[in-house]
C-alpha atoms as a PDB file:
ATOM      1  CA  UNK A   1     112.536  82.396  54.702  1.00  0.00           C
ATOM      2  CA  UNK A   2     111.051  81.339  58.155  1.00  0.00           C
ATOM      3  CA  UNK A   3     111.948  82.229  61.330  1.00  0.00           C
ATOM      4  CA  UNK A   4     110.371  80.086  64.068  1.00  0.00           C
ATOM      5  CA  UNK A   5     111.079  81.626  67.671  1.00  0.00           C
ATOM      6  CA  UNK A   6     111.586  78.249  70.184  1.00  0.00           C
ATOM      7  CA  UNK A   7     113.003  80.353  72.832  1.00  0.00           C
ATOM      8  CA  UNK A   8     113.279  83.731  74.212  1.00  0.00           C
ATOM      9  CA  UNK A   9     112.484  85.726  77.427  1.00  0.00           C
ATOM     10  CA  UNK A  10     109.028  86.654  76.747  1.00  0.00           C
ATOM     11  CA  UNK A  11     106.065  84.276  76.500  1.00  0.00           C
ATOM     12  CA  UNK A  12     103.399  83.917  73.552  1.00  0.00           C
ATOM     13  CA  UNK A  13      99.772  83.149  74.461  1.00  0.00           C
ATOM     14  CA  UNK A  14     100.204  78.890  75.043  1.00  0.00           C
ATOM     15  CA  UNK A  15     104.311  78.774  75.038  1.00  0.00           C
ATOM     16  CA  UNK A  16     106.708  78.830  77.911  1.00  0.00           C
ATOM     17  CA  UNK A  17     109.435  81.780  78.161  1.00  0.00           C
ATOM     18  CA  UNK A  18     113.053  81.730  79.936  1.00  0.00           C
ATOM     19  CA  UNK A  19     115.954  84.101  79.590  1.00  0.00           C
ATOM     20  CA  UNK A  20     117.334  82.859  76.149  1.00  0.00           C
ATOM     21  CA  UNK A  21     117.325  82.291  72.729  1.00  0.00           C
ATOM     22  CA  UNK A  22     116.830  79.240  70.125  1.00  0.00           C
ATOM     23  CA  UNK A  23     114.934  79.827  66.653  1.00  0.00           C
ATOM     24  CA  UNK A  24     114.687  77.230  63.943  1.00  0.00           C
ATOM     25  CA  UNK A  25     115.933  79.354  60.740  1.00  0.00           C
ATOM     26  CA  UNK A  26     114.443  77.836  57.022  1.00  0.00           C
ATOM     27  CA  UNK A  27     116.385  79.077  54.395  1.00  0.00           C
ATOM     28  CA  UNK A  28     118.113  77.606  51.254  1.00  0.00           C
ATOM     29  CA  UNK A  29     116.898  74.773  51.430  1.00  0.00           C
ATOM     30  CA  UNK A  30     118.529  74.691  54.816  1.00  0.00           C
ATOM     31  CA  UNK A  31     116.879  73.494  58.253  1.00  0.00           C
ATOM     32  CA  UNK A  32     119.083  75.700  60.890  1.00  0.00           C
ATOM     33  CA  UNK A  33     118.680  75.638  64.870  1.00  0.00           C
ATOM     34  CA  UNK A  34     120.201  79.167  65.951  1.00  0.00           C
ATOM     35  CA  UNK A  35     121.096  78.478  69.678  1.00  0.00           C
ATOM     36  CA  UNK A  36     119.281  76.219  71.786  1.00  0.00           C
ATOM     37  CA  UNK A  37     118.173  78.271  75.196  1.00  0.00           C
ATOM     38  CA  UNK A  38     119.618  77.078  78.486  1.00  0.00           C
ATOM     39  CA  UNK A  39     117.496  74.436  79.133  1.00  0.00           C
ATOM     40  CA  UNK A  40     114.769  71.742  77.099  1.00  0.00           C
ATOM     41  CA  UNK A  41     112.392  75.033  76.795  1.00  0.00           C
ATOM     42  CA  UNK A  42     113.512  74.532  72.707  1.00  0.00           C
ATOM     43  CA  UNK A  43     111.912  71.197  72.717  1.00  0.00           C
ATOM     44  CA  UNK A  44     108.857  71.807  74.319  1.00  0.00           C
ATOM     45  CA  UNK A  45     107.592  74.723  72.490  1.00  0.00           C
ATOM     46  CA  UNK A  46     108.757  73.089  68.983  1.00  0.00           C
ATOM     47  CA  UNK A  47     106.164  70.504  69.917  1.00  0.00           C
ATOM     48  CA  UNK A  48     103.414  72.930  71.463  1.00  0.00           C
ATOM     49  CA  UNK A  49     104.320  74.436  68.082  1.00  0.00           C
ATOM     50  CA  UNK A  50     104.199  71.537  65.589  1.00  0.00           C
ATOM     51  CA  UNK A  51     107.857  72.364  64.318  1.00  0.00           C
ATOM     52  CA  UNK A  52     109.734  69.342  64.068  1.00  0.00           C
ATOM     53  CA  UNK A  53     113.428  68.901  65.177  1.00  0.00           C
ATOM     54  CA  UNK A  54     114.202  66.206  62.898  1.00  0.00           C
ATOM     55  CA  UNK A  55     116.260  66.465  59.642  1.00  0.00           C
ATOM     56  CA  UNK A  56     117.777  69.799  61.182  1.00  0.00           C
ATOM     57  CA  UNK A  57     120.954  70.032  58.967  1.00  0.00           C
ATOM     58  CA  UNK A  58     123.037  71.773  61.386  1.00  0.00           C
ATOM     59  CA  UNK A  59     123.243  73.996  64.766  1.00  0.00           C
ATOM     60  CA  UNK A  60     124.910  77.047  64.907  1.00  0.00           C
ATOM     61  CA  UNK A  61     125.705  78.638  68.528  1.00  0.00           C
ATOM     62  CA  UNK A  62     126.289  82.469  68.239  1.00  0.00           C
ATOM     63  CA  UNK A  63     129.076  82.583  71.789  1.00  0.00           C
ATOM     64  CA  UNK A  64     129.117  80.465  74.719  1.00  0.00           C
ATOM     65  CA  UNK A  65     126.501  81.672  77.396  1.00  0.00           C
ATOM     66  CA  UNK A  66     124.312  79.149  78.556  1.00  0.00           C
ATOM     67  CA  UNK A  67     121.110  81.085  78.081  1.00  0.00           C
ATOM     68  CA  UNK A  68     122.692  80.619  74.309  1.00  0.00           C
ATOM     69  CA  UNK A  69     124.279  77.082  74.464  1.00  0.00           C
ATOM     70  CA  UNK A  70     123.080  74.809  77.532  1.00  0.00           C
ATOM     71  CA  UNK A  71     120.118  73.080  75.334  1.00  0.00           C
ATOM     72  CA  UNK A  72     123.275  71.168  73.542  1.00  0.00           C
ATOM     73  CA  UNK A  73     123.015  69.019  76.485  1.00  0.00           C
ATOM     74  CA  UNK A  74     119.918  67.449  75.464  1.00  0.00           C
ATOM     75  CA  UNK A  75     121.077  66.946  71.432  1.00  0.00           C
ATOM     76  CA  UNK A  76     123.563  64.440  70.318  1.00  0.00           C
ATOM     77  CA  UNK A  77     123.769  64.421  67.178  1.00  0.00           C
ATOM     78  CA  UNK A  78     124.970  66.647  63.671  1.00  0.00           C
ATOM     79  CA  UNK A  79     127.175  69.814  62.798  1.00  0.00           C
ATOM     80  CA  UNK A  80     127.664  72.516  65.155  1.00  0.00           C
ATOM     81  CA  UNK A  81     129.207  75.425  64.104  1.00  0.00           C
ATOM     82  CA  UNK A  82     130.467  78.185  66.254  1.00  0.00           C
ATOM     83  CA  UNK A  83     133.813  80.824  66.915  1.00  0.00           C
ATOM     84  CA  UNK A  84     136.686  78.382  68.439  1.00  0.00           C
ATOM     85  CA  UNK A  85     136.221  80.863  71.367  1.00  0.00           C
ATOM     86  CA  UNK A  86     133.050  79.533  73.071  1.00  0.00           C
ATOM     87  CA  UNK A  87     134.425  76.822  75.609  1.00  0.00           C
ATOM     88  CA  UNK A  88     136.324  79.107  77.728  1.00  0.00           C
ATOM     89  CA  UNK A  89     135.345  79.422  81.426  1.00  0.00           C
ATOM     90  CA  UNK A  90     133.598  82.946  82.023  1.00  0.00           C
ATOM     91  CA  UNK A  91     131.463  84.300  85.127  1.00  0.00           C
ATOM     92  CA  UNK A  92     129.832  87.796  86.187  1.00  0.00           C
ATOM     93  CA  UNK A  93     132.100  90.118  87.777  1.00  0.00           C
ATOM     94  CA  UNK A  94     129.056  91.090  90.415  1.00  0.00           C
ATOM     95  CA  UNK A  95     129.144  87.871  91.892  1.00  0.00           C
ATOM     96  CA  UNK A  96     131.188  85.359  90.308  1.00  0.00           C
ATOM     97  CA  UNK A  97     128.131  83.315  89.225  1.00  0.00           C
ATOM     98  CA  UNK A  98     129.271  81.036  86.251  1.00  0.00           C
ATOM     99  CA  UNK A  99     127.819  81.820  82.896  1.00  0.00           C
ATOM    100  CA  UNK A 100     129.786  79.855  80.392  1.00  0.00           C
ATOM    101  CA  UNK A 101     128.704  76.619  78.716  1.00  0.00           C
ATOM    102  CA  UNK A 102     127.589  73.336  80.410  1.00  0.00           C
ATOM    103  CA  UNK A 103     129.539  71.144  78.130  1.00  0.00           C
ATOM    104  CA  UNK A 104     132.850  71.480  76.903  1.00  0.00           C
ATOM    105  CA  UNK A 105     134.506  71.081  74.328  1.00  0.00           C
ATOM    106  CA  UNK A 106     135.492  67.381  74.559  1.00  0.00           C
ATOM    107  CA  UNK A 107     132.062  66.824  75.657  1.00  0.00           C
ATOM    108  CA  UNK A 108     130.360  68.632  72.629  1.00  0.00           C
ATOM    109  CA  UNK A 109     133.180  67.092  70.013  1.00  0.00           C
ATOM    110  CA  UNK A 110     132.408  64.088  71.168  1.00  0.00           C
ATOM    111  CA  UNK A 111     128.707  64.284  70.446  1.00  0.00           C
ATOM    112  CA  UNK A 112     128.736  66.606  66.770  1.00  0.00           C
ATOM    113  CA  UNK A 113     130.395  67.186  63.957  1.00  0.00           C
ATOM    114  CA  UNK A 114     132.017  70.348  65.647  1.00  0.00           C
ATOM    115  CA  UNK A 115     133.987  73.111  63.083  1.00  0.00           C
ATOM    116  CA  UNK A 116     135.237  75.990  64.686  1.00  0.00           C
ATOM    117  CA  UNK A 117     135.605  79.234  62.603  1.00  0.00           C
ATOM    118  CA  UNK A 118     137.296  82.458  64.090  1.00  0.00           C
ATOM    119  CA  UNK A 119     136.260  83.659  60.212  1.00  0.00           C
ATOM    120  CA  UNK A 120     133.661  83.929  58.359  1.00  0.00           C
ATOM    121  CA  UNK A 121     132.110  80.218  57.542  1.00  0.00           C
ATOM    122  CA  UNK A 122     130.125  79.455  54.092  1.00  0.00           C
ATOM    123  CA  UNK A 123     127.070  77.095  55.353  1.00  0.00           C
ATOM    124  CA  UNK A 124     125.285  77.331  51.740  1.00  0.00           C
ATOM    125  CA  UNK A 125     125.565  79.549  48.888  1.00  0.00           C
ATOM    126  CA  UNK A 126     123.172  82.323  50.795  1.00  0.00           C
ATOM    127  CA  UNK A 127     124.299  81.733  54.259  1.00  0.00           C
ATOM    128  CA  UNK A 128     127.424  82.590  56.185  1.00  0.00           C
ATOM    129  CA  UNK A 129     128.392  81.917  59.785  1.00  0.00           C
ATOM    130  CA  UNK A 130     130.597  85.166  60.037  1.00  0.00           C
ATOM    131  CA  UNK A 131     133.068  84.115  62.502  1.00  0.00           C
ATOM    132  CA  UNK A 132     134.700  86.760  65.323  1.00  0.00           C
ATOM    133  CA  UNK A 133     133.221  90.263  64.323  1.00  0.00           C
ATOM    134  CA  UNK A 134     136.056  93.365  64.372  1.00  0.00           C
ATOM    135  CA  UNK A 135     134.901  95.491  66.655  1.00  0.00           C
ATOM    136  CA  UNK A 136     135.555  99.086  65.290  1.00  0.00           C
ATOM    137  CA  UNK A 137     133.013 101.425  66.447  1.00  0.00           C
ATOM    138  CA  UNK A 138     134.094 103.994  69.267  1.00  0.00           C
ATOM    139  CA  UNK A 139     130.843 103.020  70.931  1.00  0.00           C
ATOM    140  CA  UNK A 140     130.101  99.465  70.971  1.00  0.00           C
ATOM    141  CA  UNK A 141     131.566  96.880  72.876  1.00  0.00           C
ATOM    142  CA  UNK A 142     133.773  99.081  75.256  1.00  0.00           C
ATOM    143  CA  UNK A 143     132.514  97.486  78.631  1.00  0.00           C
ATOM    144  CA  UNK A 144     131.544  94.248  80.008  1.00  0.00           C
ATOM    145  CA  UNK A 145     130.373  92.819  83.140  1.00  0.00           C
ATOM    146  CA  UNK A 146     131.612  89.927  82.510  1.00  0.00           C
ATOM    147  CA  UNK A 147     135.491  88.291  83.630  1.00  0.00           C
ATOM    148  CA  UNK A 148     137.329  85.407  82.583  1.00  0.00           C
ATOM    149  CA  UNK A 149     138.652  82.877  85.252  1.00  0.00           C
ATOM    150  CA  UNK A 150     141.848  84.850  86.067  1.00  0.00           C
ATOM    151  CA  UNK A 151     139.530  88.028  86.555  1.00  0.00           C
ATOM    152  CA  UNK A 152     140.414  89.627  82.973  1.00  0.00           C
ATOM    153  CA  UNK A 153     137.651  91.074  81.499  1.00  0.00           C
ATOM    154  CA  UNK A 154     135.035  89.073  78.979  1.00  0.00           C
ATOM    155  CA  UNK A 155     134.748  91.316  76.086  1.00  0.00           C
ATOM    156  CA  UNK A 156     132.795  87.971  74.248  1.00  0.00           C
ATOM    157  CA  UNK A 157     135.301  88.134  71.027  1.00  0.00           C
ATOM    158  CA  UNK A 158     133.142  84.856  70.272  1.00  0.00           C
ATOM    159  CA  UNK A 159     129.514  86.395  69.945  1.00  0.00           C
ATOM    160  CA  UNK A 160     129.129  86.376  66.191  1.00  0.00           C
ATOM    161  CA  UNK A 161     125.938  85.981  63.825  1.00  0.00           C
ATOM    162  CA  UNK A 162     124.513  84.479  60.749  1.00  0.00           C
ATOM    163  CA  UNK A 163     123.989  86.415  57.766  1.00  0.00           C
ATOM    164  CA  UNK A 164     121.190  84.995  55.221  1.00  0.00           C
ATOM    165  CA  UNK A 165     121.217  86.420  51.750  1.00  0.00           C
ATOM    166  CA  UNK A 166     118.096  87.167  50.077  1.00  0.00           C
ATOM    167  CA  UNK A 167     116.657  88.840  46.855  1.00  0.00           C
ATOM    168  CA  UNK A 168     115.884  91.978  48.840  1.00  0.00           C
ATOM    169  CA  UNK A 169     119.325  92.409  50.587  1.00  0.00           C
ATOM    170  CA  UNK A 170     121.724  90.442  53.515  1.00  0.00           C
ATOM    171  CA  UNK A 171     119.002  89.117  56.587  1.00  0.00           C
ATOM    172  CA  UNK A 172     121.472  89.353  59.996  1.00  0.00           C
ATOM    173  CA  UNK A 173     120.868  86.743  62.543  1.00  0.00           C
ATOM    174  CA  UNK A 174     121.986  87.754  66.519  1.00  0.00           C
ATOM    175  CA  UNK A 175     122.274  85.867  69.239  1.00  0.00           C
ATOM    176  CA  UNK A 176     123.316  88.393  71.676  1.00  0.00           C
ATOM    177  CA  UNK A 177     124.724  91.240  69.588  1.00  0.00           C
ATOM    178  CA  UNK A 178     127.892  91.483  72.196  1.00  0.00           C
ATOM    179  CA  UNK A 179     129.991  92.676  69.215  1.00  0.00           C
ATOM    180  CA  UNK A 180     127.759  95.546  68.658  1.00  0.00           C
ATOM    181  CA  UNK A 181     124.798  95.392  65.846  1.00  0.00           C
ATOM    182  CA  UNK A 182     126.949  97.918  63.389  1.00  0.00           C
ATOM    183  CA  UNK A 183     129.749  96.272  64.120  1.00  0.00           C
ATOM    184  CA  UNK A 184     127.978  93.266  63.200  1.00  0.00           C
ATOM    185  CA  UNK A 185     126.090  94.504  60.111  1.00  0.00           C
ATOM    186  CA  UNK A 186     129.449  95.978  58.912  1.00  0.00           C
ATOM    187  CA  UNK A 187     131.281  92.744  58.737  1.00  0.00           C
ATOM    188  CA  UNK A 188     128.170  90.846  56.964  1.00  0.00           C
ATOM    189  CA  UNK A 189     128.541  93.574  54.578  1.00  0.00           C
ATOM    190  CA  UNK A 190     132.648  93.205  54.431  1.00  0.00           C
ATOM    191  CA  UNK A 191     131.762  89.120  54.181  1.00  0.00           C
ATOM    192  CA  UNK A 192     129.103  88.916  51.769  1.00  0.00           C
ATOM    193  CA  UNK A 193     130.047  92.444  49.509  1.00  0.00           C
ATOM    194  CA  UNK A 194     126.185  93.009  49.656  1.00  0.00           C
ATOM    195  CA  UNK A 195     125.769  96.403  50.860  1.00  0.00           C
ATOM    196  CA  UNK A 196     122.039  96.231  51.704  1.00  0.00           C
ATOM    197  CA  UNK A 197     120.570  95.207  54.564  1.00  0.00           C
ATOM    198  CA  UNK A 198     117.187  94.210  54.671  1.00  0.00           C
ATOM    199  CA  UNK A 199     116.788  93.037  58.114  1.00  0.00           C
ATOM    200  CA  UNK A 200     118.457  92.434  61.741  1.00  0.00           C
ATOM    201  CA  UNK A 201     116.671  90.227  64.080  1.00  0.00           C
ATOM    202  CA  UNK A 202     117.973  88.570  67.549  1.00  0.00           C
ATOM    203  CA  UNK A 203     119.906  89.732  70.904  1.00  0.00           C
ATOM    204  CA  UNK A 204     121.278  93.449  70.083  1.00  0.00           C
ATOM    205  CA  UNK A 205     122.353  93.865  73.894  1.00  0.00           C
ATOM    206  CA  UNK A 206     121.203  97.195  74.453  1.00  0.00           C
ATOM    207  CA  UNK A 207     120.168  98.089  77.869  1.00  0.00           C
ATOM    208  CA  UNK A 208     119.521 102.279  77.861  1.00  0.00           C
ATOM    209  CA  UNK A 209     118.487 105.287  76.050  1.00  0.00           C
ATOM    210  CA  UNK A 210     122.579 105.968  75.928  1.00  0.00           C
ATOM    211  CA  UNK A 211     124.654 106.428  73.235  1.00  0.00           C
ATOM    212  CA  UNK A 212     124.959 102.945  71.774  1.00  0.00           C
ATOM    213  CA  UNK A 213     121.415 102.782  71.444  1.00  0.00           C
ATOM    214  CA  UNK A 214     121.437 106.127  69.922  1.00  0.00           C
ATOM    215  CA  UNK A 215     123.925 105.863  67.270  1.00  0.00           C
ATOM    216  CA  UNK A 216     122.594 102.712  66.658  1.00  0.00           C
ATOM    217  CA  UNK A 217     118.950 103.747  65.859  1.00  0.00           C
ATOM    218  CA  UNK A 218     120.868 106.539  63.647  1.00  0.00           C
ATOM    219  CA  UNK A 219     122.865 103.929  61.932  1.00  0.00           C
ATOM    220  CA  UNK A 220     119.455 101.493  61.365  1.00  0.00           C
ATOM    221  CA  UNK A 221     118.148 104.597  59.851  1.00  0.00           C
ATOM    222  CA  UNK A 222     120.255 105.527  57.442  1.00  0.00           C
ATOM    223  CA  UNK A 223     121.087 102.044  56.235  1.00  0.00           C
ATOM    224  CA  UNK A 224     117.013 101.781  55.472  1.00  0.00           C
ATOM    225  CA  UNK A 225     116.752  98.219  56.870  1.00  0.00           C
ATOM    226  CA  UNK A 226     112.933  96.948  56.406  1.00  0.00           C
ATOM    227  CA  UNK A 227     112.396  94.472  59.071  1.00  0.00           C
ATOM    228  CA  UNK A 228     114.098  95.557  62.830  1.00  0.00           C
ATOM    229  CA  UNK A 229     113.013  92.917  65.040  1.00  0.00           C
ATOM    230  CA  UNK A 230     115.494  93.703  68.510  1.00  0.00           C
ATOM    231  CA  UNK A 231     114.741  90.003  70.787  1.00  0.00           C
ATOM    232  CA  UNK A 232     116.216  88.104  74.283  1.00  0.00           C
ATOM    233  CA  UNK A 233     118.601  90.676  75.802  1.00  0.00           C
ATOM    234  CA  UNK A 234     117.411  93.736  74.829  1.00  0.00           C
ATOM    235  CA  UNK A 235     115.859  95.880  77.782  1.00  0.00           C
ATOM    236  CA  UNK A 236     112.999  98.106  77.931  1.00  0.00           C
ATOM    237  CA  UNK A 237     114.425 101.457  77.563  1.00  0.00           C
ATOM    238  CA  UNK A 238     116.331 100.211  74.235  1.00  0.00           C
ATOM    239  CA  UNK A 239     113.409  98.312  72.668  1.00  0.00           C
ATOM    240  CA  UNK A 240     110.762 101.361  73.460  1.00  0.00           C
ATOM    241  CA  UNK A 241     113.289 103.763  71.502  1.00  0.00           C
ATOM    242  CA  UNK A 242     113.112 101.306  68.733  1.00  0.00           C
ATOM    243  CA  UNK A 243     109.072 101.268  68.945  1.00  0.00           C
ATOM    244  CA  UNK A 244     109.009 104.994  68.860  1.00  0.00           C
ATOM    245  CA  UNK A 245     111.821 104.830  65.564  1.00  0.00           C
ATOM    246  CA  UNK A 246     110.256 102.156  64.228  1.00  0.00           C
ATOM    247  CA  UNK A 247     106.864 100.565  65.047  1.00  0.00           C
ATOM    248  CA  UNK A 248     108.597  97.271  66.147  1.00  0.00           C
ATOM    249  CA  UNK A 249     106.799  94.347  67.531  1.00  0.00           C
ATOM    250  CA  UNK A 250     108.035  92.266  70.084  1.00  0.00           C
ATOM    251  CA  UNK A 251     109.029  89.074  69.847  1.00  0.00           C
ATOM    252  CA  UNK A 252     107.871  86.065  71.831  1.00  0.00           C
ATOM    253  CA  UNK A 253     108.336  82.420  72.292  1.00  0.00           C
ATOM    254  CA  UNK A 254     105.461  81.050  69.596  1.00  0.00           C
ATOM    255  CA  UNK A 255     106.088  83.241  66.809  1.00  0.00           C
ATOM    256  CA  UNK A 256     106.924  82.373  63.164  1.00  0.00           C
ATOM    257  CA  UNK A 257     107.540  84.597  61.158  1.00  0.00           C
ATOM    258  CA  UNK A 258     107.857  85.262  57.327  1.00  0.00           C
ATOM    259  CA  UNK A 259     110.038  87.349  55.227  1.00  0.00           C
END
């Protein structure tokens, strides 16, 4: 499998950064662009890169932010995959700024193939879209800072993953982690009935040294996952308790790896 990092919020040595997330996933035969950044960043590093964006045989958009899903603006054509849930209108409580998708869905089903899956989605025989995630933990996904147009809060029910099955256990693809990373790993375990995990790359949306982060290290640990590569919208604190846990590297636009 290879992992080729097209967007994220930190730099590599001769590629351009921006708060989001797009990698080009190889797998199974497969050619998958994971989310698409919020701008043409995707496109401009694939070709400082030398990765091409043809023959990609579908997108999949893990929710509908538009540091995840504004690049769809500059694509036209394909399968996108993603939880029904994405086109809804959604802001930041601190100052009503508008964080939900450029296009919507009339827009975007009028340019893809679109399927919509609230559950778990077979892409090949090794991959799986898994749809809305339960969230069951008593300390993930509690809180937001986010609100719907009537004020309500934005819990992001439609932040879900990709789960990539390989020899040495399930691979877990995030976007943003909203759901919560167990919470996430559990389902691709419930989905997939493969109880090893060998790795968890993308957003985990952890912020602190708090208790999320905490029980989540703890959780990491005991699960004995090989690769833990946190990306995009985890903070500081977070990712240097996962250096000190486990030697991670970070991640930045540029990067391909291996696995």
């Amino acid at each position: 499998m290879q992992i080729s990092v097209l967007t994220e919020n930190h730099a590599g040595a001769f590629t351009l950064a921006e708060h989001g997330l797009s990698y080009l996933i190889e797998f199974d035969g497969k050619r998958i662009l994971f989310d698409t950044g919020q701008s043409d960043m995707f496109l401009k590093n694939a070709g400082i890169m030398n990765v091409s964006m043809e023959n990609i045989d579908m997108i999949v958009l893990s929710h509908g932010h538009f540091d995840h899903g504004d690049g769809l603006d500059l694509l036209s054509a394909g399968s996108l995959v993603c939880h029904p849930g994405c086109f809804i209108k959604r802001y930041r409580k601190s100052d009503n700024s508008y964080i939900g998708l450029k296009n919507s869905k009339k827009e975007l089903t009028e340019k893809f193939n679109l399927i919509t899956s609230s559950k778990p989605y077979k892409l090949s025989d090794k991959i799986f879209f898994l749809g809305e995630i339960p969230r069951l933990t008593e300390f993930e996904s509690k809180n937001t800072t986010f609100i719907f147009e009537d004020g309500t809060p934005d819990l992001v029910i439609d932040d879900s993953a990709l789960v990539l099955i390989m020899p040495e256990g399930s691979f877990v693809v995030t976007g943003c982690g909203h759901a919560g990373i167990v919470n996430t790993l559990e389902h691709a375990k419930k989905t997939t009935g493969i109880k090893k995990i060998y790795g968890v790359m993308g957003g985990f949306h952890l912020k602190e040294i708090d208790i999320q982060t905490k029980e989540t290290i703890m959780y990491i640990k005991e699960n004995k996952v090989k690769h833990v590569l946190p990306s995009h919208c985890t903070e500081l604190p977070a990712l240097a308790a996962f250096y000190d846990s486990f030697g991670i590297r970070q991640i930045k636009t540029g990067d391909t790896l291996k696995f």
